[in-house]
N, C-alpha and C. Protein backbone atom coordinates (compact mmCIF):
# COMPACT_ATOMS: atom_id res chain seq x y z
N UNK A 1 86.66 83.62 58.04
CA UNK A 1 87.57 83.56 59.17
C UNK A 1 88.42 82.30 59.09
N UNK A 2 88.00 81.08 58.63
CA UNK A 2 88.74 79.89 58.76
C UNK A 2 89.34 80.10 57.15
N UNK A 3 89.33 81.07 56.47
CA UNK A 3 90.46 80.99 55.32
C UNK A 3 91.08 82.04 55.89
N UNK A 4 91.33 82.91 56.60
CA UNK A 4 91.93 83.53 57.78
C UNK A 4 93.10 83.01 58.32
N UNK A 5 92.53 81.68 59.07
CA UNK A 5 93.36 81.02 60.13
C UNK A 5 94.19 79.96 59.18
N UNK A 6 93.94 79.46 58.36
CA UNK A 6 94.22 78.75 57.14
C UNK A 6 95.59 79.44 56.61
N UNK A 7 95.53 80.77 56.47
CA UNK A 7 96.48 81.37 55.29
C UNK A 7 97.23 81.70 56.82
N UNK A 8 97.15 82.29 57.97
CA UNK A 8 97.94 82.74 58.57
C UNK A 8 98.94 81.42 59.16
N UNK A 9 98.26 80.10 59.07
CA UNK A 9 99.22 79.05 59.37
C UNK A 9 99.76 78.38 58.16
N UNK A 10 99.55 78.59 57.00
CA UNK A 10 99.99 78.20 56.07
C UNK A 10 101.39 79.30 55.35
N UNK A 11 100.88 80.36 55.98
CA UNK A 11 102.39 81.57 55.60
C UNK A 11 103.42 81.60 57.04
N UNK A 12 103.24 80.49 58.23
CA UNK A 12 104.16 81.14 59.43
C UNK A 12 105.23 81.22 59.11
N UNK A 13 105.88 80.85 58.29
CA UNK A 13 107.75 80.84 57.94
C UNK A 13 107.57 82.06 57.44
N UNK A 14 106.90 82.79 56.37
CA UNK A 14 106.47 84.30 56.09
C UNK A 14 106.92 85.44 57.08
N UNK A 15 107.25 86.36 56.32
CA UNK A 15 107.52 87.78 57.47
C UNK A 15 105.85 88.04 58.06
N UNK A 16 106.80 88.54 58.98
CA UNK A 16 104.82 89.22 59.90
C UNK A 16 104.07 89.90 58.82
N UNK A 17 104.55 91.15 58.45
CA UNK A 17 103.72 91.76 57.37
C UNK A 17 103.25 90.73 56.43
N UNK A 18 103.53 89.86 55.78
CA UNK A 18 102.79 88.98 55.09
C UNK A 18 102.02 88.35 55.52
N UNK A 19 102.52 87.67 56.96
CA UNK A 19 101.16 87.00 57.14
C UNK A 19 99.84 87.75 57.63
N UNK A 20 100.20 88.85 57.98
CA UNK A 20 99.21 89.57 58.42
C UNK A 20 98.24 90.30 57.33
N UNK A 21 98.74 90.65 56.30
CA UNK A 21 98.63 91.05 55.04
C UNK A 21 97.85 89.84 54.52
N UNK A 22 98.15 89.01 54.48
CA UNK A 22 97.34 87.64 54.04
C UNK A 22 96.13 87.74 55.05
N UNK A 23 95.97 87.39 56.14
CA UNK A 23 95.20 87.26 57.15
C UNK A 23 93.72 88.34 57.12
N UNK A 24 94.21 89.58 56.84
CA UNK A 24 93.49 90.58 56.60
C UNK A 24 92.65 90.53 55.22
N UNK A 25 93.70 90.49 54.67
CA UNK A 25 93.16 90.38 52.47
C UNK A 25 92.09 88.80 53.00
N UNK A 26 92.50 87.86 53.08
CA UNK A 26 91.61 86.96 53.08
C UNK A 26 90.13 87.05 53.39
N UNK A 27 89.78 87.75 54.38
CA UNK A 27 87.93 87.82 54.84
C UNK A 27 87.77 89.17 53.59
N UNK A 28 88.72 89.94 53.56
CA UNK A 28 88.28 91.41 52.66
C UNK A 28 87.45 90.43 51.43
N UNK A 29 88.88 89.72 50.59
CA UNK A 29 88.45 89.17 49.61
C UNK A 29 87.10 87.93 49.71
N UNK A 30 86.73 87.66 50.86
CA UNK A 30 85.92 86.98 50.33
C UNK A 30 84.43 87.81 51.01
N UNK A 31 84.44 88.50 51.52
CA UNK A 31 83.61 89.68 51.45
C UNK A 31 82.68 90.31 50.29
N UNK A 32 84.16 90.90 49.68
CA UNK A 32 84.22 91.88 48.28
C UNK A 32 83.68 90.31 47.53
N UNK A 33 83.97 89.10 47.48
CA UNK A 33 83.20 88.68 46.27
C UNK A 33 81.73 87.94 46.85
N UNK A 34 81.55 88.12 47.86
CA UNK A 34 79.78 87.58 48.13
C UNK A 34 79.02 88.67 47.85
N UNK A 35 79.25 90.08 48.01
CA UNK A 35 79.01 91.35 47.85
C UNK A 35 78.67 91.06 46.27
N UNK A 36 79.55 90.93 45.54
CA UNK A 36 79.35 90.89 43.72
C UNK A 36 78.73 89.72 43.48
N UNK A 37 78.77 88.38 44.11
CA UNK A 37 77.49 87.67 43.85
C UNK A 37 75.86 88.03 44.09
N UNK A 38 76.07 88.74 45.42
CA UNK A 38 74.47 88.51 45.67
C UNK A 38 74.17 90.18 44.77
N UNK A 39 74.94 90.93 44.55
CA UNK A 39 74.40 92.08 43.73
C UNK A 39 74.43 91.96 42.18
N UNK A 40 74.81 90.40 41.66
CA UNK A 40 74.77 90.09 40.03
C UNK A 40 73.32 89.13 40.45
N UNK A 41 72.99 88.26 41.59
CA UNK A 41 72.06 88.12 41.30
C UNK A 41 70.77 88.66 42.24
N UNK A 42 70.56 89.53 42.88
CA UNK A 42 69.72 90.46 43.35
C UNK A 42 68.45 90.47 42.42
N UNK A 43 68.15 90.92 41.18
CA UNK A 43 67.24 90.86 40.11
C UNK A 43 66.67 89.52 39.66
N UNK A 44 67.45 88.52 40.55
CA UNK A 44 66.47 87.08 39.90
C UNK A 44 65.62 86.95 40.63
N UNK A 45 64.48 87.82 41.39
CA UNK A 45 63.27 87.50 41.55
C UNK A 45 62.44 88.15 41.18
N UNK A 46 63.05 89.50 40.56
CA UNK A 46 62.11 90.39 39.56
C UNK A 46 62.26 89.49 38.31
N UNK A 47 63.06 88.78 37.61
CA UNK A 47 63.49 87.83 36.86
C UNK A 47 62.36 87.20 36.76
N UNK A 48 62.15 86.22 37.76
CA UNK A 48 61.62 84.85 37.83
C UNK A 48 59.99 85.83 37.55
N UNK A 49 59.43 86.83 38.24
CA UNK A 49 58.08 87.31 38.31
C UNK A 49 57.97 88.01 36.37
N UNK A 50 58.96 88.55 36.00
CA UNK A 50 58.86 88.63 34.43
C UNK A 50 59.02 88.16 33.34
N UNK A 51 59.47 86.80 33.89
CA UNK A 51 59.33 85.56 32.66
C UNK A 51 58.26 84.84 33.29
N UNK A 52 57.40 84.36 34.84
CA UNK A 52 56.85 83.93 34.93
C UNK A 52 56.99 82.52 35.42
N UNK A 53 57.96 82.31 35.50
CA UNK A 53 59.22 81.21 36.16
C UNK A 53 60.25 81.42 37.01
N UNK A 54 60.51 80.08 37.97
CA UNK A 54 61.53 79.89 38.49
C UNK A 54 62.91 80.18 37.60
N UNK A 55 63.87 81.74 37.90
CA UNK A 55 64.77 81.92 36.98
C UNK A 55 65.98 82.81 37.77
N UNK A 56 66.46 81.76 38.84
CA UNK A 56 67.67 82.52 39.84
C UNK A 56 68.48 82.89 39.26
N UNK A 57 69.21 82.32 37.86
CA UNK A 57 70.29 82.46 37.68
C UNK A 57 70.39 83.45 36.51
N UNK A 58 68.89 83.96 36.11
CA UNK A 58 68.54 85.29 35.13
C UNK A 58 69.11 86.33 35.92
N UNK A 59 69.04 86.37 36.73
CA UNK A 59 69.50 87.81 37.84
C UNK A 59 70.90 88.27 37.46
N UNK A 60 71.64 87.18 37.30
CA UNK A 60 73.53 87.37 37.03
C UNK A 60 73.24 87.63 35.45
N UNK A 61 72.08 87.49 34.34
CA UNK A 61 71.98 88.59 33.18
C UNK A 61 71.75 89.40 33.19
N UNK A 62 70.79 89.75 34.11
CA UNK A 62 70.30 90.45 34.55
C UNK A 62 71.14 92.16 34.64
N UNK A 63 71.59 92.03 35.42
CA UNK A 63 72.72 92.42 36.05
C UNK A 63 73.98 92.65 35.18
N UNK A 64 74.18 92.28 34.55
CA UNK A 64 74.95 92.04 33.84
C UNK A 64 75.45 93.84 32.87
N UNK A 65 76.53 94.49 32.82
CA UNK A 65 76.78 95.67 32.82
C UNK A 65 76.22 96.61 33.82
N UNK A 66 75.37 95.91 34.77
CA UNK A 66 74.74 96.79 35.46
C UNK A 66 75.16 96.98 36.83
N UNK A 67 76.49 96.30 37.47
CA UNK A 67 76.42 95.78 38.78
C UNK A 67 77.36 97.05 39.64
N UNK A 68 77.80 98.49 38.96
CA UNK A 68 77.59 99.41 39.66
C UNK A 68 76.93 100.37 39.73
N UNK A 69 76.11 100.15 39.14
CA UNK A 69 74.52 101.05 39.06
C UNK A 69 73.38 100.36 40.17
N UNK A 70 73.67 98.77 40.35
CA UNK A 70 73.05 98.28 41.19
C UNK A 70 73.81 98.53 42.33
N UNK A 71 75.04 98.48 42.93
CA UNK A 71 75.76 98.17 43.69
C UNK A 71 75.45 99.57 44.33
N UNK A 72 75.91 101.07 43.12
CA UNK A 72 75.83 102.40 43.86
C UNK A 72 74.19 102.59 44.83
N UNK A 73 73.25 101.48 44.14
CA UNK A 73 71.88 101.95 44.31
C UNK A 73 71.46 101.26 46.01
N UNK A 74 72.03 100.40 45.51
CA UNK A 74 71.95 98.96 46.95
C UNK A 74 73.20 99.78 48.67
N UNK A 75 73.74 100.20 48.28
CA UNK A 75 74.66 101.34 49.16
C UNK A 75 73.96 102.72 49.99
N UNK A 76 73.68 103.27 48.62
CA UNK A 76 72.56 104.53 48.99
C UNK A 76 71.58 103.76 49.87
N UNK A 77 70.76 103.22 49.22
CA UNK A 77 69.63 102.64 50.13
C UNK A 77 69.84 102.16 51.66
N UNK A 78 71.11 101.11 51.67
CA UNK A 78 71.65 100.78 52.65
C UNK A 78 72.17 101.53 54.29
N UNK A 79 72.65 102.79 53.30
CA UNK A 79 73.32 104.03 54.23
C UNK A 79 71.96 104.97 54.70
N UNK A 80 70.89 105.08 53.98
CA UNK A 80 69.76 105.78 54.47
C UNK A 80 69.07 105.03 55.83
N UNK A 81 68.90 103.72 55.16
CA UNK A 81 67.86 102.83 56.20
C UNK A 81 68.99 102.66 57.64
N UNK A 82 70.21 102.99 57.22
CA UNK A 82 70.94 102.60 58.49
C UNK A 82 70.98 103.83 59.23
N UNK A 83 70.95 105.11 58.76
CA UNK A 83 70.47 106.27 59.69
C UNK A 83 69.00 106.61 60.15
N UNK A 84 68.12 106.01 59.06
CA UNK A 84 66.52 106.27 59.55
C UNK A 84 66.18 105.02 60.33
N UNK A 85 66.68 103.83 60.04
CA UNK A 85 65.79 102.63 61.06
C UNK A 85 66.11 103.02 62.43
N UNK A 86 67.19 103.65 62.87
CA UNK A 86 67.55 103.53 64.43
C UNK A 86 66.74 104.79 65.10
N UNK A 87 66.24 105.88 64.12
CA UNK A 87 66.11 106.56 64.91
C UNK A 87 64.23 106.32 65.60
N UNK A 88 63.80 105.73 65.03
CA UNK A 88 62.45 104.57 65.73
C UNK A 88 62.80 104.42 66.86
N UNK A 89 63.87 103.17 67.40
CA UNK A 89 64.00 103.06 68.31
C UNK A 89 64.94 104.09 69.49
N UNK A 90 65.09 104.84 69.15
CA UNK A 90 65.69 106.08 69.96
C UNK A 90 65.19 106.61 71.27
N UNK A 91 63.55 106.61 70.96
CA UNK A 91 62.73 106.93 72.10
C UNK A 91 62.69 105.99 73.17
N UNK A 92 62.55 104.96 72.59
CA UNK A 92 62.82 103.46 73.21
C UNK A 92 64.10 103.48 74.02
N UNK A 93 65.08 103.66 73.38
CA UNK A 93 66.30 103.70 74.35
C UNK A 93 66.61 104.60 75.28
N UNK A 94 66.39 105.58 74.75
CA UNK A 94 66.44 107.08 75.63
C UNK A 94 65.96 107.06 76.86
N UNK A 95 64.77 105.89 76.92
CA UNK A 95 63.34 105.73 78.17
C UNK A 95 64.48 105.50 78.81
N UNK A 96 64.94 104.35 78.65
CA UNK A 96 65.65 103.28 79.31
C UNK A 96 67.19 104.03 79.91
N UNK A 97 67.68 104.67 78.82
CA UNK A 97 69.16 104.89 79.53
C UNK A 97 69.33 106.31 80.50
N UNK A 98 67.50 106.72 80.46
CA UNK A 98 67.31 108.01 81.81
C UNK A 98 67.74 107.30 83.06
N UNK A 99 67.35 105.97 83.06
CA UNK A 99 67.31 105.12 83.99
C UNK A 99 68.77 104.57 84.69
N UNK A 100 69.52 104.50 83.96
CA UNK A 100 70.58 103.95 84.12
C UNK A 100 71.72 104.86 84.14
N UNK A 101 73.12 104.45 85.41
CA UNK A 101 73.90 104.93 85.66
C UNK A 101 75.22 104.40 85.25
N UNK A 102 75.34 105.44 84.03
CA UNK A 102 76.56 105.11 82.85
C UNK A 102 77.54 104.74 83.34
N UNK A 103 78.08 105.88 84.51
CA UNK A 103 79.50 105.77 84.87
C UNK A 103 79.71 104.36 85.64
N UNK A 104 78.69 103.23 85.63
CA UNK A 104 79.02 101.91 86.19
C UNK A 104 79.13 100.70 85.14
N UNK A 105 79.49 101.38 83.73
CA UNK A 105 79.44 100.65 82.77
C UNK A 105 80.99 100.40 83.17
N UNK A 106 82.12 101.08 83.55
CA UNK A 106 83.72 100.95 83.17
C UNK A 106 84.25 100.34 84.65
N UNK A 107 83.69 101.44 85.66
CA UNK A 107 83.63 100.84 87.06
C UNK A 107 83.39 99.43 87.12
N UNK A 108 82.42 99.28 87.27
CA UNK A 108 81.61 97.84 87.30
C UNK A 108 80.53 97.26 86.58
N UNK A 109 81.10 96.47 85.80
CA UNK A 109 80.31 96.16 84.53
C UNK A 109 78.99 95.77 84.84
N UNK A 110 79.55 94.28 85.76
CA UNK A 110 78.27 93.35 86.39
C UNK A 110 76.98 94.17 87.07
N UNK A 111 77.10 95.35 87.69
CA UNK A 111 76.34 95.99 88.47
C UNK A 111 76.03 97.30 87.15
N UNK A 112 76.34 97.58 85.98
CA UNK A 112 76.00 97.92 84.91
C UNK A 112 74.84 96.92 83.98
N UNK A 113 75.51 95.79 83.64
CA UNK A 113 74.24 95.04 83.32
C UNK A 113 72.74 94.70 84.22
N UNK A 114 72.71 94.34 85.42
CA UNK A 114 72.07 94.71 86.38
C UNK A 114 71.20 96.07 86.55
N UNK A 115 71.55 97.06 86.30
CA UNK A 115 70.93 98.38 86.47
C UNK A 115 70.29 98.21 84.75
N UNK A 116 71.07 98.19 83.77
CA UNK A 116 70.39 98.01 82.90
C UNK A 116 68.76 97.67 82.42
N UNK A 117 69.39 95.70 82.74
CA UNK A 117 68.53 95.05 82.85
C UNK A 117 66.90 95.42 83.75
N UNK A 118 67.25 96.19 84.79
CA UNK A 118 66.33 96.47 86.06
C UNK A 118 65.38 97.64 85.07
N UNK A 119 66.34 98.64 84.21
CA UNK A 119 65.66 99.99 83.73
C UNK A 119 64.57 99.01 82.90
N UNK A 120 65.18 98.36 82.27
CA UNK A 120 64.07 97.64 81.04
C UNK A 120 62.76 96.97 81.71
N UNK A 121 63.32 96.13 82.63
CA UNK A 121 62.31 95.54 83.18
C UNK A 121 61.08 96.72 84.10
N UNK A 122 61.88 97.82 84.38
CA UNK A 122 60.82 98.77 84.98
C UNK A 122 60.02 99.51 83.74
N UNK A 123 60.68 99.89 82.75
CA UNK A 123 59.91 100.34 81.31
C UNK A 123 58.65 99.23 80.69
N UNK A 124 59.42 98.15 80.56
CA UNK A 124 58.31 97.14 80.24
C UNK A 124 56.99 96.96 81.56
N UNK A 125 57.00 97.22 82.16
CA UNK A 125 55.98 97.17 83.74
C UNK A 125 55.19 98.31 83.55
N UNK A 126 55.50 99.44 82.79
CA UNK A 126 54.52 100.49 82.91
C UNK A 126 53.93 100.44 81.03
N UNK A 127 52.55 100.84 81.56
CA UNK A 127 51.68 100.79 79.95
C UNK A 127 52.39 101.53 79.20
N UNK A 128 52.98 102.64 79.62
CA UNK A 128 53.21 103.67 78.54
C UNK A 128 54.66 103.02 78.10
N UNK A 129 55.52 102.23 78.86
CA UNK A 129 56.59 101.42 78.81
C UNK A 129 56.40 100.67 77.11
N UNK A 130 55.65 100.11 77.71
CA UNK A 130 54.89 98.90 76.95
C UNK A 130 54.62 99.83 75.88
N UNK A 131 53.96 100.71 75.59
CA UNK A 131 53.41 101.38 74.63
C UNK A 131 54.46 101.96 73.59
N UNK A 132 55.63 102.50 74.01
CA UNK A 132 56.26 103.08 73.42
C UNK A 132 57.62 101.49 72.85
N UNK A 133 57.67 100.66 73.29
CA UNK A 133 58.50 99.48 73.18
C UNK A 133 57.61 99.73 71.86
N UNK A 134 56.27 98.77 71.74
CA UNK A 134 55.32 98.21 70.56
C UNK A 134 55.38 99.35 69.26
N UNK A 135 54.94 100.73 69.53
CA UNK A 135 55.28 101.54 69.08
C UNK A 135 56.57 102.10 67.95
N UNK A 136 57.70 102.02 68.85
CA UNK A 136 58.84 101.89 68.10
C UNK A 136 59.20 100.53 67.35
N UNK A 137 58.66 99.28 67.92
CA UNK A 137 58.46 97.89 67.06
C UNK A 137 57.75 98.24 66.02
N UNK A 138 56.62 98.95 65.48
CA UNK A 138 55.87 98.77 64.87
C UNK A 138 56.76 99.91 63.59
N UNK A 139 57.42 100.98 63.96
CA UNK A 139 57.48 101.78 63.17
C UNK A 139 58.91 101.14 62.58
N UNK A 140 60.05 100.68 63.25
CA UNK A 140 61.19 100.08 63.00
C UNK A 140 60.45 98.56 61.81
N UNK A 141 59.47 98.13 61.91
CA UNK A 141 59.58 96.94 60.88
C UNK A 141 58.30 98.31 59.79
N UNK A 142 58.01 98.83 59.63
CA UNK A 142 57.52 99.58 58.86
C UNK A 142 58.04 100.27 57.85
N UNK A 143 59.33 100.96 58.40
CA UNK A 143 60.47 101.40 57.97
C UNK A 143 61.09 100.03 57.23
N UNK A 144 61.57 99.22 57.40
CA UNK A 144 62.42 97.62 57.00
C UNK A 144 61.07 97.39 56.27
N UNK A 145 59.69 97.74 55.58
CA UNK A 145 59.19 96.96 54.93
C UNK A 145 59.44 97.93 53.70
N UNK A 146 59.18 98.78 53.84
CA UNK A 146 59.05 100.36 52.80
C UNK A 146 60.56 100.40 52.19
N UNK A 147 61.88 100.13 53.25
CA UNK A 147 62.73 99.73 52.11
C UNK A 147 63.29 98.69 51.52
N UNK A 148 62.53 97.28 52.11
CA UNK A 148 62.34 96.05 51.09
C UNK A 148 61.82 96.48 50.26
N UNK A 149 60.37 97.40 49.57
CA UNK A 149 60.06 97.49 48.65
C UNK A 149 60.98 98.10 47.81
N UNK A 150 62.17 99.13 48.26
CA UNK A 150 62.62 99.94 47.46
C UNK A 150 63.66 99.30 46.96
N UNK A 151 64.47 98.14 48.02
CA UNK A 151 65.18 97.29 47.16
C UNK A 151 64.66 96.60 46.24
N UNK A 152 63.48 96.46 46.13
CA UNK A 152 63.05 95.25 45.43
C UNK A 152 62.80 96.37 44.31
N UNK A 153 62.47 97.58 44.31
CA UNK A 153 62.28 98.58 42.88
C UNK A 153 63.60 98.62 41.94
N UNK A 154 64.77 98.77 42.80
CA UNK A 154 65.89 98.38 41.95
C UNK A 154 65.97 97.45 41.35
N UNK A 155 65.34 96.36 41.60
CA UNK A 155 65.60 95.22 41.22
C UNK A 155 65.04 94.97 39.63
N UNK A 156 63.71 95.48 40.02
CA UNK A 156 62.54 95.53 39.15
C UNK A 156 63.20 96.04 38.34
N UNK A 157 63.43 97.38 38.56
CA UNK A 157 64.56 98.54 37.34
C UNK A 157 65.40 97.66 35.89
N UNK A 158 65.91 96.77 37.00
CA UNK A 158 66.66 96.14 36.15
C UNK A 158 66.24 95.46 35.33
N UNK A 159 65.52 94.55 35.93
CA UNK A 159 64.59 93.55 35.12
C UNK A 159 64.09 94.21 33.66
N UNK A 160 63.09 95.41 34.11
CA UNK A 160 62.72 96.28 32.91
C UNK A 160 63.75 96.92 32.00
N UNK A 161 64.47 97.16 32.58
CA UNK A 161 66.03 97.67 31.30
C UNK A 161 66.26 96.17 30.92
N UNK A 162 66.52 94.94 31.39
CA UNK A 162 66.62 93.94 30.83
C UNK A 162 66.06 93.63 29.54
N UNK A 163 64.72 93.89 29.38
CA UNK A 163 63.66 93.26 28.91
C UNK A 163 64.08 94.44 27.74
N UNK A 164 63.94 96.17 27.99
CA UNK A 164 63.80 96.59 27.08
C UNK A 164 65.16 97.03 26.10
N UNK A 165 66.29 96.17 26.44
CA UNK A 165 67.50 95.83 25.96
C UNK A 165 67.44 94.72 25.31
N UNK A 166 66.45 93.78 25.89
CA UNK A 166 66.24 92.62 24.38
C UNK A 166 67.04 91.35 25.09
N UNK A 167 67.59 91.94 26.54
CA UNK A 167 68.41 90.49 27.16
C UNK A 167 67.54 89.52 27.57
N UNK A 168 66.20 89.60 28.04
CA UNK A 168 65.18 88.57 28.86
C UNK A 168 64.16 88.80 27.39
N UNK A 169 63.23 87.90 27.60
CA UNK A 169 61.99 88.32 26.56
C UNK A 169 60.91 87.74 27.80
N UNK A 170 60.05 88.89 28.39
CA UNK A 170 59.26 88.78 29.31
C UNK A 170 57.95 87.54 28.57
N UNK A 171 57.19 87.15 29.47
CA UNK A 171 56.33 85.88 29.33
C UNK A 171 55.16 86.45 28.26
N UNK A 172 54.47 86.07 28.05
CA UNK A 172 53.31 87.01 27.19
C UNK A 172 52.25 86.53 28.42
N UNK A 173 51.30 87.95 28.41
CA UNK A 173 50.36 87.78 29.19
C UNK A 173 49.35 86.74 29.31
N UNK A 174 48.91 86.63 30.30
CA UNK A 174 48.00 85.58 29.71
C UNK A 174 46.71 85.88 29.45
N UNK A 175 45.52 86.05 28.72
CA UNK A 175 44.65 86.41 28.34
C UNK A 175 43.51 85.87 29.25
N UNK A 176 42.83 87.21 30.17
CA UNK A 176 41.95 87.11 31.10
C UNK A 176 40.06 87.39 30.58
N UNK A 177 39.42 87.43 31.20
CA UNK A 177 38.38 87.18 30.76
C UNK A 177 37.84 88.77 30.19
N UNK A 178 37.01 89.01 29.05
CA UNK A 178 37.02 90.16 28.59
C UNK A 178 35.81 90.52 29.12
């Protein structure tokens, strides 16, 4: 945002379309490139666990020809967990917005937050309130753990095509007791 405000006062003699054009491109572009950093190095902690070392910056080899195969994979995943995590808390909300009278959201906001606030606080007051809050807590970070693992399988993916491409040379085991 402040290379935003930066380019839009640094182009004011500029036609509108430019500066606005600037203004816009600016957060895109620096978006689009934190996006391609953290997905070149995404794999440096499957990295670091298959050499056996601290190795952040293996991830960007890692990665390396690979970053729309990671990128398509990291998307998919992304777009699933963003339709399955919410629907956990659904029941949860649903309690709550039986409670509450919508048409005072546009009317009157203040007396909207208020009714709100009141539904929650009457949901949380009853066990089954309580029950179904913890409930949907429990299944919403359950869901967010199951697809940390699956990001972290991509990751792994890579690592192992790494290794069996000859780019990393994994640690040698260490020899345990026979």
């Amino acid at each position: 945002m402040i290379l935003a405000v930066v380019i839009g006062f640094a182009a004011a003699d500029a036609p509108v379309g430019m500066r606005v054009a600037g203004v816009v491109a600016a957060p895109v572009l620096v978006c689009m490139a934190t996006i391609y950093a953290l997905v070149r190095l995404a794999p440096a902690s499957a990295a670091s666990i298959a050499l056996r070392r601290f190795s952040f910056f293996s991830g960007w080899k890692l990665s390396k020809g690979r970053f729309w195969a990671l990128f398509g994979a990291f998307l998919l995943l992304g777009v699933i967990y963003m339709l399955v995590g919410p629907l956990f808390a659904g029941a949860y909300f649903a309690a709550i917005g039986t409670q509450v009278d919508w048409s005072l959201a546009i009317e009157d906001p203040v007396a909207f937050n208020e009714d709100y606030l009141e539904a929650v606080m009457g949901l949380w007051g009853t066990p089954g309130g309580i029950a179904l809050m913890v409930g949907a807590n429990l299944a919403s970070v359950t869901v967010a753990l199951v697809f940390y693992v699956l990001f972290y399988g991509v990751n792994a993916r890579a690592a192992v095509a790494a290794i069996e491409e000859g780019l990393i040379e994994p640690a040698a085991a260490e020899a345990g007791p026979s």
